[in-house]
Every structure is written in C-alpha cells, then in structure tokens.
Protein backbone atom coordinates (compact mmCIF):
# COMPACT_ATOMS: atom_id res chain seq x y z
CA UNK A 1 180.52 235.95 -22.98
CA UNK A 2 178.83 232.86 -22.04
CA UNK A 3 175.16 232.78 -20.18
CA UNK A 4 176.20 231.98 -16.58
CA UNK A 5 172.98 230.33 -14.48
CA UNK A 6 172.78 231.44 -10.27
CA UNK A 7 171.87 228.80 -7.79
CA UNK A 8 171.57 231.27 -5.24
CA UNK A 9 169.59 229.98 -1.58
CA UNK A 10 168.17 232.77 -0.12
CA UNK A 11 168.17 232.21 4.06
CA UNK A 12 165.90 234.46 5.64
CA UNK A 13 167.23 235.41 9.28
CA UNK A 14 165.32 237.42 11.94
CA UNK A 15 167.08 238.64 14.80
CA UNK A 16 166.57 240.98 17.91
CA UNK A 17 169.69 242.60 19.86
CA UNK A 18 169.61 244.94 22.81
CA UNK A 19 172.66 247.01 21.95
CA UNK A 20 172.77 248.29 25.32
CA UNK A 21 173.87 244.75 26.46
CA UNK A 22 175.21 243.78 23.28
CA UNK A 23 173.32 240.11 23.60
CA UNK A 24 171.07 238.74 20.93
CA UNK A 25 167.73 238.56 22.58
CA UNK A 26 165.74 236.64 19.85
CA UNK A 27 166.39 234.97 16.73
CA UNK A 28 164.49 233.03 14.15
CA UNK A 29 165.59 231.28 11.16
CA UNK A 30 164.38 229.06 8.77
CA UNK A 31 165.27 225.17 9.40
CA UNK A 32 167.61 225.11 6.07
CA UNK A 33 169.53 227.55 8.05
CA UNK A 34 169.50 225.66 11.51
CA UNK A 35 170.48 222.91 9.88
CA UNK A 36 173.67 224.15 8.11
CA UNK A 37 174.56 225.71 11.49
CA UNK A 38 174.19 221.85 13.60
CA UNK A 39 175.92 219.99 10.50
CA UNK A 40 178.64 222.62 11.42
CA UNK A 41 178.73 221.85 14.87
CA UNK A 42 178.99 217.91 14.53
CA UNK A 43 181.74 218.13 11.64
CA UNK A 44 184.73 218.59 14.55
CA UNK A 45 183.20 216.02 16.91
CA UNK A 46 183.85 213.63 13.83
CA UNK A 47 187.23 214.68 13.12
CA UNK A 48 188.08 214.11 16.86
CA UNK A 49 186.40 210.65 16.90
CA UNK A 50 188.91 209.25 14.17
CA UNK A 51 191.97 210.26 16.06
C-alpha cells in the first residue's frame, strides 16, 4: 500500500445557541472560514450576472 500524504485545514468554529429559542446567539470563526463562507455567497450572484 502506498504512503498517502493529508492536506487536512483545520477551521476552528466557536459558537453559542440558546436552545430554548433555537437561535445562534454568538459565533466566531477564523477569517479562512469567513472567507470560504462570502466566496460562497458571491458564486450565484455571478452565475446570474452571465445570463
């Protein structure tokens, strides 16, 4: 079997919920994170640009 190498990001996510409410009160993440999460938001507004 051959020697396989990881390239694993760790993302480290902090988040506080009231479960009475069921909201997410507070989160914090690190801005790798953010940033995956905006690039995600702008890829439809592209797609709906070109039509």
């Amino acid at each position: 079997m051959a020697a396989t190498t990881s390239n694993e990001a760790k993302v480290s996510i902090k988040v506080i919920v009231d479960k009475l409410n069921k909201r997410v009160v507070y989160a914090e993440a690190d801005y790798t994170f953010v940033d995956i999460l905006f690039s995600f938001m702008t890829l439809p507004s592209f797609f709906f640009n070109n039509i």
